[in-house]
N, C-alpha and C. Protein backbone atom coordinates (compact mmCIF):
# COMPACT_ATOMS: atom_id res chain seq x y z
N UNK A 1 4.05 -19.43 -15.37
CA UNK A 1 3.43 -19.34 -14.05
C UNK A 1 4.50 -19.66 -13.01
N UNK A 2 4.70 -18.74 -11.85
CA UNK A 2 5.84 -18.69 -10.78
C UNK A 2 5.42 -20.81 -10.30
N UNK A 3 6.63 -21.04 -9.96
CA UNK A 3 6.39 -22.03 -8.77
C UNK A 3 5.72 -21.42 -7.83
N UNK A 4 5.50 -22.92 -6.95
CA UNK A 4 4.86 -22.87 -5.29
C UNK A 4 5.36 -21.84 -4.79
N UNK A 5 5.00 -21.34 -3.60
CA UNK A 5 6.06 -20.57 -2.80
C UNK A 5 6.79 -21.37 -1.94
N UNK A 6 7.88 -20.36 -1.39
CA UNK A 6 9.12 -20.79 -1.15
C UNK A 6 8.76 -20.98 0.62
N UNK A 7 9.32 -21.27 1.39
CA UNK A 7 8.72 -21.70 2.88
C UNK A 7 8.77 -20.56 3.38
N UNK A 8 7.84 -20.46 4.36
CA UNK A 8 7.69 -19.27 4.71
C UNK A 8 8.62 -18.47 5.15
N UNK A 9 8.39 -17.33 5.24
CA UNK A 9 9.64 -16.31 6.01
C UNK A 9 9.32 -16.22 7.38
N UNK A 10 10.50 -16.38 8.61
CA UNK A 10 9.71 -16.24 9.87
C UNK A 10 10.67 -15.28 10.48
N UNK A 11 9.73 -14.96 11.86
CA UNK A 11 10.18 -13.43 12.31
C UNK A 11 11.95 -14.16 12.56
N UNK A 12 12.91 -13.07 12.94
CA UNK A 12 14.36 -13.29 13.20
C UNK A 12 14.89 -14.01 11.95
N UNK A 13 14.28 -13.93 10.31
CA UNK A 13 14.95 -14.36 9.49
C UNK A 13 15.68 -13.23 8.76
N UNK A 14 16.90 -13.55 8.03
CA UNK A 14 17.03 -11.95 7.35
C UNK A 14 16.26 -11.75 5.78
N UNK A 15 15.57 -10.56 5.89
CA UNK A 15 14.64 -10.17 4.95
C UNK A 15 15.08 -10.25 3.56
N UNK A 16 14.55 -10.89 2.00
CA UNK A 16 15.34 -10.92 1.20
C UNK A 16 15.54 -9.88 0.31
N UNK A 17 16.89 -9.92 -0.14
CA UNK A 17 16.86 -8.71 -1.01
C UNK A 17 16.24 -8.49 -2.13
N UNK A 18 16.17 -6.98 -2.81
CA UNK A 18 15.56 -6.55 -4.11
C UNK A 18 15.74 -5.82 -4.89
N UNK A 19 15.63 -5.35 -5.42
CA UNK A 19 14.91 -3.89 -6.46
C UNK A 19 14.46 -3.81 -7.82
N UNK A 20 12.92 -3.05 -7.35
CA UNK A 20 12.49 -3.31 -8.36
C UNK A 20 11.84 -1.92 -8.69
N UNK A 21 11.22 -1.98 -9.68
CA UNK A 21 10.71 -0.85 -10.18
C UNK A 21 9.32 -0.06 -9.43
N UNK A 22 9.28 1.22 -9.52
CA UNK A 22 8.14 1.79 -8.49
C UNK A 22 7.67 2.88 -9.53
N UNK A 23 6.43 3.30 -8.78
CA UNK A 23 5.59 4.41 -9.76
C UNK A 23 6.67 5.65 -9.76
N UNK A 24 6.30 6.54 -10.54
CA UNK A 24 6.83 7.58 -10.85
C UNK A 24 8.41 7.41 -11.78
N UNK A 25 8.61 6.10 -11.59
CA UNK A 25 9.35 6.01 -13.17
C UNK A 25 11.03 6.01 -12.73
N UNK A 26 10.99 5.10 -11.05
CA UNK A 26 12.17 4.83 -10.25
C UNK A 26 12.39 3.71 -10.22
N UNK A 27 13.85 3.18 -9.41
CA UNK A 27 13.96 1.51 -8.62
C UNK A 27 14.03 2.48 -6.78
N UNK A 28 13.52 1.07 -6.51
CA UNK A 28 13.71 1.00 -5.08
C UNK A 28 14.23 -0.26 -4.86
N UNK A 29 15.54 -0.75 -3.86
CA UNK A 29 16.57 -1.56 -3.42
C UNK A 29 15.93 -1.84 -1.72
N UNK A 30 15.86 -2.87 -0.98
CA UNK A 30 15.80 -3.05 -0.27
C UNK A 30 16.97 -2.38 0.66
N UNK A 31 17.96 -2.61 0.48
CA UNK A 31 19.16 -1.47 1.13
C UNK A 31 18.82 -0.15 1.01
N UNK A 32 18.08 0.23 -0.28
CA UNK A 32 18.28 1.74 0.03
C UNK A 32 17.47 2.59 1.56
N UNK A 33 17.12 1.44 2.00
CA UNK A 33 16.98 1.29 4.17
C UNK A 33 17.35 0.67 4.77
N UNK A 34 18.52 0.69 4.14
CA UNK A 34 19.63 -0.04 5.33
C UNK A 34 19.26 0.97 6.63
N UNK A 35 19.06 0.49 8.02
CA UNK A 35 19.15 1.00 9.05
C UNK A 35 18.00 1.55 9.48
N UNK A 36 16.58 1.51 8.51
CA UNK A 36 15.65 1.64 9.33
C UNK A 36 14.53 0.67 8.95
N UNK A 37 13.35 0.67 9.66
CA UNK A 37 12.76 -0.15 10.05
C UNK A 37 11.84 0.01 8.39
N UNK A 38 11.19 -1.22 7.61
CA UNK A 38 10.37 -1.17 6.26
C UNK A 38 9.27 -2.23 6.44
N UNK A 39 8.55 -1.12 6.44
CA UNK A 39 6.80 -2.03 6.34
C UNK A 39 6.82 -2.58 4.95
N UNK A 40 6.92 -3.57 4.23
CA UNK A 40 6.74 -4.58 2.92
C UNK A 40 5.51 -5.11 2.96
N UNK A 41 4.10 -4.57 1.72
CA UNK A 41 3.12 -5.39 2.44
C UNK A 41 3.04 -5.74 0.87
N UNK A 42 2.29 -7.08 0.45
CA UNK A 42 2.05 -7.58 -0.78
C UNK A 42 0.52 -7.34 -0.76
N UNK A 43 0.27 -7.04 -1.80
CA UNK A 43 -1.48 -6.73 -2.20
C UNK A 43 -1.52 -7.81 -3.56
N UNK A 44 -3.07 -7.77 -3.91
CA UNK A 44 -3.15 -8.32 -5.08
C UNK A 44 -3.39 -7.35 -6.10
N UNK A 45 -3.79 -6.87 -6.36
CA UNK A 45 -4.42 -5.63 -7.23
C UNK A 45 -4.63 -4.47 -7.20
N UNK A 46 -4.07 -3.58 -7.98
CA UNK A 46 -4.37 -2.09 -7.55
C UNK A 46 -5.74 -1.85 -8.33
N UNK A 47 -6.07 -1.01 -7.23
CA UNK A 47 -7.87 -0.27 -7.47
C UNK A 47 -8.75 -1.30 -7.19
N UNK A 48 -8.86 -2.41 -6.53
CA UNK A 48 -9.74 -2.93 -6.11
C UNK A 48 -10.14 -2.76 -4.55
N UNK A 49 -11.35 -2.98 -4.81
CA UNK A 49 -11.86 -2.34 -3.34
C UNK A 49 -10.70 -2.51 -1.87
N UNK A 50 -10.68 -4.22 -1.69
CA UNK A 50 -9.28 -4.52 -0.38
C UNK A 50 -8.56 -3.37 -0.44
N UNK A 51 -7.74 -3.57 -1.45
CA UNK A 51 -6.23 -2.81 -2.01
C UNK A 51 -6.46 -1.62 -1.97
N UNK A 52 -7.31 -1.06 -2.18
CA UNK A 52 -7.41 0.58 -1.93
C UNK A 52 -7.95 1.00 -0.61
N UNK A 53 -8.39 -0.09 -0.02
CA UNK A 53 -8.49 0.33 1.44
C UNK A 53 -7.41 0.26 2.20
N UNK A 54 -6.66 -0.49 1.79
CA UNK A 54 -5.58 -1.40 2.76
C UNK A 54 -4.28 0.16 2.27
N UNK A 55 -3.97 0.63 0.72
CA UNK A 55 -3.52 1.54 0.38
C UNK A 55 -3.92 2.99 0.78
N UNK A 56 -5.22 3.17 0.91
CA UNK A 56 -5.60 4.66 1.54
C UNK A 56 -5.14 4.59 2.80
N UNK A 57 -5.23 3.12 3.94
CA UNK A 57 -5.45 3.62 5.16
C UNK A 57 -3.63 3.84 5.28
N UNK A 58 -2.84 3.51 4.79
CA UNK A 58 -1.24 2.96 4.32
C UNK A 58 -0.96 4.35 4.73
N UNK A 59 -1.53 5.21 2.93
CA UNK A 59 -1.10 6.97 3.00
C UNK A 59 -1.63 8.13 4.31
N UNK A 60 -2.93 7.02 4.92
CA UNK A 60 -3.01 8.31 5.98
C UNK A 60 -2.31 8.18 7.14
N UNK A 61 -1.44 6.94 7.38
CA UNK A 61 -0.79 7.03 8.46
C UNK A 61 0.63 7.23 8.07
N UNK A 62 1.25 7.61 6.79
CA UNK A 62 2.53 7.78 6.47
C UNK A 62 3.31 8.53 7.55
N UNK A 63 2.85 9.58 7.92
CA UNK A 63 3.45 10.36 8.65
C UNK A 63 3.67 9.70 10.19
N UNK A 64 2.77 8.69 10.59
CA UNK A 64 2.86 8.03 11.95
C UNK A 64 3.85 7.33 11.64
N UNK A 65 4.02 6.36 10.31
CA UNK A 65 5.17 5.68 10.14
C UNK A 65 6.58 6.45 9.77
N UNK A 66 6.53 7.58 9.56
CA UNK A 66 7.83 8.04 9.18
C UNK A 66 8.26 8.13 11.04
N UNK A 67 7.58 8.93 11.80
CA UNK A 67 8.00 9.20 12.87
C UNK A 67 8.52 8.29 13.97
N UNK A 68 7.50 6.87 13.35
CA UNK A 68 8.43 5.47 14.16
C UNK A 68 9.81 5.28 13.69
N UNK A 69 10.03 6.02 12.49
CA UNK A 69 11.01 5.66 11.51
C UNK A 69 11.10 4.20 10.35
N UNK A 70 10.11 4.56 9.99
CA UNK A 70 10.00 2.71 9.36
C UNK A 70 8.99 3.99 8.03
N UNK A 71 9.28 3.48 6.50
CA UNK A 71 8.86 3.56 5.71
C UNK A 71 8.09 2.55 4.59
N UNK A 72 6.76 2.84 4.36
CA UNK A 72 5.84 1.80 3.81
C UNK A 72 5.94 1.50 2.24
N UNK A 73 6.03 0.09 1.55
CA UNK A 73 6.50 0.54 0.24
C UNK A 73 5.11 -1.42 0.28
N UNK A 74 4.65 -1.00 -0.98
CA UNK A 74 3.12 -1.84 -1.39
C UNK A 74 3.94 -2.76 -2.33
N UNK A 75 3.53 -3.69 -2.40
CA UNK A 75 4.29 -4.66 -3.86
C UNK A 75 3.17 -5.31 -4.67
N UNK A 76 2.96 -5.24 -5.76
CA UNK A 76 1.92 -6.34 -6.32
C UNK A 76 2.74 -6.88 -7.68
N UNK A 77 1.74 -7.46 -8.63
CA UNK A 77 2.57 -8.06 -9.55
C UNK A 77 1.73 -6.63 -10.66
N UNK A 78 1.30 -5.94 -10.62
CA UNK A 78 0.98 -4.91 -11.31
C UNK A 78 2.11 -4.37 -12.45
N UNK A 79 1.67 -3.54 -13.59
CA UNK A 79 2.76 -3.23 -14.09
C UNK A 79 3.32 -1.09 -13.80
N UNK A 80 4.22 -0.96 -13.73
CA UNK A 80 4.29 0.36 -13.24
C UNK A 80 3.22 1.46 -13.46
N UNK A 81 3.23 1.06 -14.98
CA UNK A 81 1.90 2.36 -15.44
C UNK A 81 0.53 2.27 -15.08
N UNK A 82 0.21 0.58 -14.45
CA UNK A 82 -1.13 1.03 -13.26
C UNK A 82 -0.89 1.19 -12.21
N UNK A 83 0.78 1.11 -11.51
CA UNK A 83 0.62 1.84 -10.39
C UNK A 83 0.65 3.28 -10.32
N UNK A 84 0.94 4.07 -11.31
CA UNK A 84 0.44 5.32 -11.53
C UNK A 84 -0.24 5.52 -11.78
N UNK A 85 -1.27 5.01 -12.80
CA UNK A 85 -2.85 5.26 -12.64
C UNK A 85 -3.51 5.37 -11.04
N UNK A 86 -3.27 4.27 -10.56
CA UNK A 86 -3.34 4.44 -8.91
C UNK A 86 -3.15 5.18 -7.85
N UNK A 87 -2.13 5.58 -8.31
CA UNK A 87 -1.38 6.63 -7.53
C UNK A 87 -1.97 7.82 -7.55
N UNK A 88 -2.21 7.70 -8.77
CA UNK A 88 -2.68 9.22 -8.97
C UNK A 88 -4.27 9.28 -8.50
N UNK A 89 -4.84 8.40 -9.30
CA UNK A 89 -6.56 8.26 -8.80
C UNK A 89 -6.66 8.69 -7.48
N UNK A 90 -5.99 8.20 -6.58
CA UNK A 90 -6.35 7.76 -5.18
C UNK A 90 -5.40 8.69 -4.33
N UNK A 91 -4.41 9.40 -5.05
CA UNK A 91 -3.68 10.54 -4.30
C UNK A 91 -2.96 9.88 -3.34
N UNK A 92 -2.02 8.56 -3.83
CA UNK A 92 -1.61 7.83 -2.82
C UNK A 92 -0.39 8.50 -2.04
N UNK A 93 0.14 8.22 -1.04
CA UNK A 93 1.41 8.62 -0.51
C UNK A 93 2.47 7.88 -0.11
N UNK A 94 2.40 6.61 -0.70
CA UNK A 94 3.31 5.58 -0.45
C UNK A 94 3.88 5.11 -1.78
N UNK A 95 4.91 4.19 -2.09
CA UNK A 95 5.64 3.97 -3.12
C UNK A 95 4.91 2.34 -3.61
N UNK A 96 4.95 2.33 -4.80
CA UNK A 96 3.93 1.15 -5.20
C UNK A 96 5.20 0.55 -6.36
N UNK A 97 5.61 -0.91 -5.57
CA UNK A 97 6.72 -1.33 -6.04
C UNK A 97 6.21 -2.69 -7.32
N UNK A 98 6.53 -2.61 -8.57
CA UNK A 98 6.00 -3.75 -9.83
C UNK A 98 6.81 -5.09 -9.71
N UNK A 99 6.05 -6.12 -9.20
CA UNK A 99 7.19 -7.43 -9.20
C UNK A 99 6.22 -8.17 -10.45
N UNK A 100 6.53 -7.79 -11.51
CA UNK A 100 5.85 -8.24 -12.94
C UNK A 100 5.87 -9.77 -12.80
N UNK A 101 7.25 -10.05 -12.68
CA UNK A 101 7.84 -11.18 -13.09
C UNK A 101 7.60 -12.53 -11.70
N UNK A 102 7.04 -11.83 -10.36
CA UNK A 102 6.59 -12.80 -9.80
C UNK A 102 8.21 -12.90 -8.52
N UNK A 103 9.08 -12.95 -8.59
CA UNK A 103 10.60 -13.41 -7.85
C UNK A 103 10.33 -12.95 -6.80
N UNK A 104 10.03 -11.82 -6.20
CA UNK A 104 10.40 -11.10 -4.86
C UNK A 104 8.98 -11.65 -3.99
N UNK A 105 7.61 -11.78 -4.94
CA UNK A 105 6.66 -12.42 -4.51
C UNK A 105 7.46 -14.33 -3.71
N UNK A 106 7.60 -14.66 -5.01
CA UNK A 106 8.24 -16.26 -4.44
C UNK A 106 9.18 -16.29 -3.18
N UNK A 107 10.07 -15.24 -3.54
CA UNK A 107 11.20 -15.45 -2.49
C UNK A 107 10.65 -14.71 -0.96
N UNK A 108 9.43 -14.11 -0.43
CA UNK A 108 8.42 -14.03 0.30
C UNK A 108 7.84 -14.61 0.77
N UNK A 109 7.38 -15.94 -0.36
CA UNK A 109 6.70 -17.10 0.31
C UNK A 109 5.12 -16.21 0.47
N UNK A 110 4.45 -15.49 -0.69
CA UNK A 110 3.24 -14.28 -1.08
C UNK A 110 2.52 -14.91 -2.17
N UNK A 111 3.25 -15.83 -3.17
CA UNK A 111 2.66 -16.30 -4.16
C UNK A 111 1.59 -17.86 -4.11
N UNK A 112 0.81 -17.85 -3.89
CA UNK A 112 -0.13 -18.53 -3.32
C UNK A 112 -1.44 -19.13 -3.82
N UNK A 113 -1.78 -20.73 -3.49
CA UNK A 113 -3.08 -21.05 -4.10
C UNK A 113 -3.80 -20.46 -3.40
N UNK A 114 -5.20 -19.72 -4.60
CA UNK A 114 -6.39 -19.18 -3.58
C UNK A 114 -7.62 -19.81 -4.30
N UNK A 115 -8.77 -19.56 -3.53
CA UNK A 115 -9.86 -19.66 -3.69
C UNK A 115 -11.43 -19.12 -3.72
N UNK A 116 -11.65 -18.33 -5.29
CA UNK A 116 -12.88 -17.58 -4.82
C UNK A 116 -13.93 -18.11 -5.91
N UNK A 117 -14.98 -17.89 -5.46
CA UNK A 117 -16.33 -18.45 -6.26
C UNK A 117 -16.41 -20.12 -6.64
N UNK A 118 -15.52 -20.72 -5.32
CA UNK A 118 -15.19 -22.16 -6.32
C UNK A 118 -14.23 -22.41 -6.95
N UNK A 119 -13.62 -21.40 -7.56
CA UNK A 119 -12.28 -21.73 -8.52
C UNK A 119 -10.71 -21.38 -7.72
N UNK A 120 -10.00 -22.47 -8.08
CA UNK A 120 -8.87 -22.25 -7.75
C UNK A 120 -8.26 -21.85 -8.77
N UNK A 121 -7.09 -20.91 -8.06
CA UNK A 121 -6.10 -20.14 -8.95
C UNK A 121 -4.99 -19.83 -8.34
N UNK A 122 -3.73 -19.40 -8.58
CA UNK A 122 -2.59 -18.69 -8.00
C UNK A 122 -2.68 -17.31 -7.98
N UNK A 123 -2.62 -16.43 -6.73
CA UNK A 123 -1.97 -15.00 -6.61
C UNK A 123 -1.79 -14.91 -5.26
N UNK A 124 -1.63 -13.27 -5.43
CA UNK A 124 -0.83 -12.72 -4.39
C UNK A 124 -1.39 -12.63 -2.79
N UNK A 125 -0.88 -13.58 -2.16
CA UNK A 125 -1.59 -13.38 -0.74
C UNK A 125 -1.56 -12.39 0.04
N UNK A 126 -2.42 -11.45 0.56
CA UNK A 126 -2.24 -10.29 1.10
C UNK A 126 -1.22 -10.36 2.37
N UNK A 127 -0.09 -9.63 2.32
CA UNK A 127 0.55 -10.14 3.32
C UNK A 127 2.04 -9.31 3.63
N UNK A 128 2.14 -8.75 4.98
CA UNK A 128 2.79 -7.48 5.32
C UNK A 128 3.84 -7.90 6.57
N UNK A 129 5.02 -7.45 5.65
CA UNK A 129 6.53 -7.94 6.34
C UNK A 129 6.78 -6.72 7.17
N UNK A 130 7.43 -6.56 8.51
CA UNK A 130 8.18 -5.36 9.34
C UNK A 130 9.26 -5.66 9.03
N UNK A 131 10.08 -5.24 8.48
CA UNK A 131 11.71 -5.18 8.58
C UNK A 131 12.13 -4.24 9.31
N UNK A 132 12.91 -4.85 10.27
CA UNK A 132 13.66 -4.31 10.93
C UNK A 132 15.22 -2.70 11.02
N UNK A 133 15.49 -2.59 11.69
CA UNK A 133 16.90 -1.99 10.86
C UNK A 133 17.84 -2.14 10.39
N UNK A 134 17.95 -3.86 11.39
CA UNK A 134 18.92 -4.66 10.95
C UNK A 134 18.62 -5.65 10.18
N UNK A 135 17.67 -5.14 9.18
CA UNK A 135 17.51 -6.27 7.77
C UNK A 135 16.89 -7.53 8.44
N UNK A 136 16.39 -7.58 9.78
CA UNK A 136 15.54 -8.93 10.05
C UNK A 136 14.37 -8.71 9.92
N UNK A 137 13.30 -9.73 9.60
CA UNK A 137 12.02 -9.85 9.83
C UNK A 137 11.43 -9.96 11.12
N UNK A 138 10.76 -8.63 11.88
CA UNK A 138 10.75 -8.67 12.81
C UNK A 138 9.33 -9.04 12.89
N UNK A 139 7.96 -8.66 12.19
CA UNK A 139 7.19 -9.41 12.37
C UNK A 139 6.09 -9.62 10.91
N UNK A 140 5.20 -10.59 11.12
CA UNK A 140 4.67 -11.17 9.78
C UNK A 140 3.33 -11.30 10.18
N UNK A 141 2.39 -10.62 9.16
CA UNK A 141 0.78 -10.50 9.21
C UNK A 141 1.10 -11.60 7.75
N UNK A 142 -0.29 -12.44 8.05
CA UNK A 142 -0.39 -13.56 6.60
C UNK A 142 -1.63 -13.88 6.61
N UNK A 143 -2.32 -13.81 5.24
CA UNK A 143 -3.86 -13.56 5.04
C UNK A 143 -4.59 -12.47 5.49
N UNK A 144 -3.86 -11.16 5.63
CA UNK A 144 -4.42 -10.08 6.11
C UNK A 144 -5.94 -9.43 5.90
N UNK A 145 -6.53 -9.06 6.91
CA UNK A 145 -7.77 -8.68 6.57
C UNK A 145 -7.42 -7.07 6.44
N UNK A 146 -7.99 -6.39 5.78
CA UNK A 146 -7.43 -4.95 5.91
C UNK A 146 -8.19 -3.90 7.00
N UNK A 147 -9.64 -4.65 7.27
CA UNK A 147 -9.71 -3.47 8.50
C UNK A 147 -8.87 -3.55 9.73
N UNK A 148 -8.42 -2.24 10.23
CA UNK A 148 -7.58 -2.64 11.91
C UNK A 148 -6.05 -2.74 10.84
N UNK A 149 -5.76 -3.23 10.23
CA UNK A 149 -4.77 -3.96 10.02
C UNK A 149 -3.45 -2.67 10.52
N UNK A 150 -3.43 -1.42 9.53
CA UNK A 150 -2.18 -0.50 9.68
C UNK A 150 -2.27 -0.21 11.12
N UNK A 151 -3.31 -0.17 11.89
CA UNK A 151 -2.95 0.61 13.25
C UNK A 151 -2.27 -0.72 14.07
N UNK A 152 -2.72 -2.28 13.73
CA UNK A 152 -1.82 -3.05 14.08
C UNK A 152 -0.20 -3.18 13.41
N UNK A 153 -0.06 -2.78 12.52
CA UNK A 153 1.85 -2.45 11.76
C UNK A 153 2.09 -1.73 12.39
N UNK A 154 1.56 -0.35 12.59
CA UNK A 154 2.01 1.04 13.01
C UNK A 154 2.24 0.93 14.41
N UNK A 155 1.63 -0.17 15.58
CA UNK A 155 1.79 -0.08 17.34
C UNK A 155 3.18 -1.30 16.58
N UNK A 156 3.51 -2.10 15.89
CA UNK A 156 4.44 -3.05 15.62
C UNK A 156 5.76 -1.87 15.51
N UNK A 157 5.62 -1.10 14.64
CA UNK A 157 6.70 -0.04 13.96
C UNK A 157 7.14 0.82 15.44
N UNK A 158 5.82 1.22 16.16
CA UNK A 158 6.43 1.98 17.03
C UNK A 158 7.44 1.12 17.95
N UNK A 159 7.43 -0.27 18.27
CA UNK A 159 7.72 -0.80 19.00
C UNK A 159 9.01 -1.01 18.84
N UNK A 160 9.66 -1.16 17.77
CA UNK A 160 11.34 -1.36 17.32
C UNK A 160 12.03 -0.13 17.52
């Protein structure tokens, strides 16, 4: 089980690095956007109701986010072959990145005590990084609710 998380990340910090594995049977590197702006959002689960809302509304604004220039990439602790199950179910259009092992979650400051039905447990706090072009954290949603949420990233994205 990951440690605590790590202190939070705050806006004007530089974003940490990565790469990790994504659906369709790739890596994705945090550099490989060097120079433009990367929506990073952590989910808990693929195909659950949140997560597929928070992921559908993601793919229908892809194209608003390409045009701010900022590209959207999902992280959970999932393993690749359900983010292709996912992907595919749901006809996603964004890249669904596997942090199996928990690190990119910790070093986020995403990995988190929660609380449902009474029981405490550790996972993934819903929670969506702007990176900048210049590799800073320009701004930070934490405990995200998913309605509203992308058209609030997407007026953020246009804004850099």
């Amino acid at each position: 089980m990951p440690a605590e998380p790590s202190p939070h990340l705050a806006e004007g910090d530089i974003a940490p690095t990565f790469t990790l594995p994504r659906d369709g049977d790739a890596e994705v590197s945090l550099s490989d956007y060097a120079g433009r702006s990367v929506v990073l959002y952590f989910y808990p689960r693929d195909d659950t109701p949140g997560c597929t809302t928070e992921a559908l509304d993601f793919t229908a604004a892809v194209a608003d986010f390409t045009a701010a220039g900022a590209v959207v990439l999902g992280v959970s602790k999932d393993p690749v072959t359900k983010h292709d199950k996912f992907v595919a179910k749901r006809d996603l259009g964004i890249a669904l990145l596997s942090d199996e092992h928990g690190d990119v979650c910790e070093r986020y400051g995403v990995w988190a005590e929660k609380q449902m039905y009474g029981k405490t447990f550790h996972g993934i706090q819903r929670t969506t990084f702007l990176i900048g072009p210049d590799g800073k954290i320009a701004q930070v949603w934490r405990k995200v609710k998913v309605p509203g949420h992308v058209d609030a990233v997407l007026a953020a994205a246009r804004r850099l």
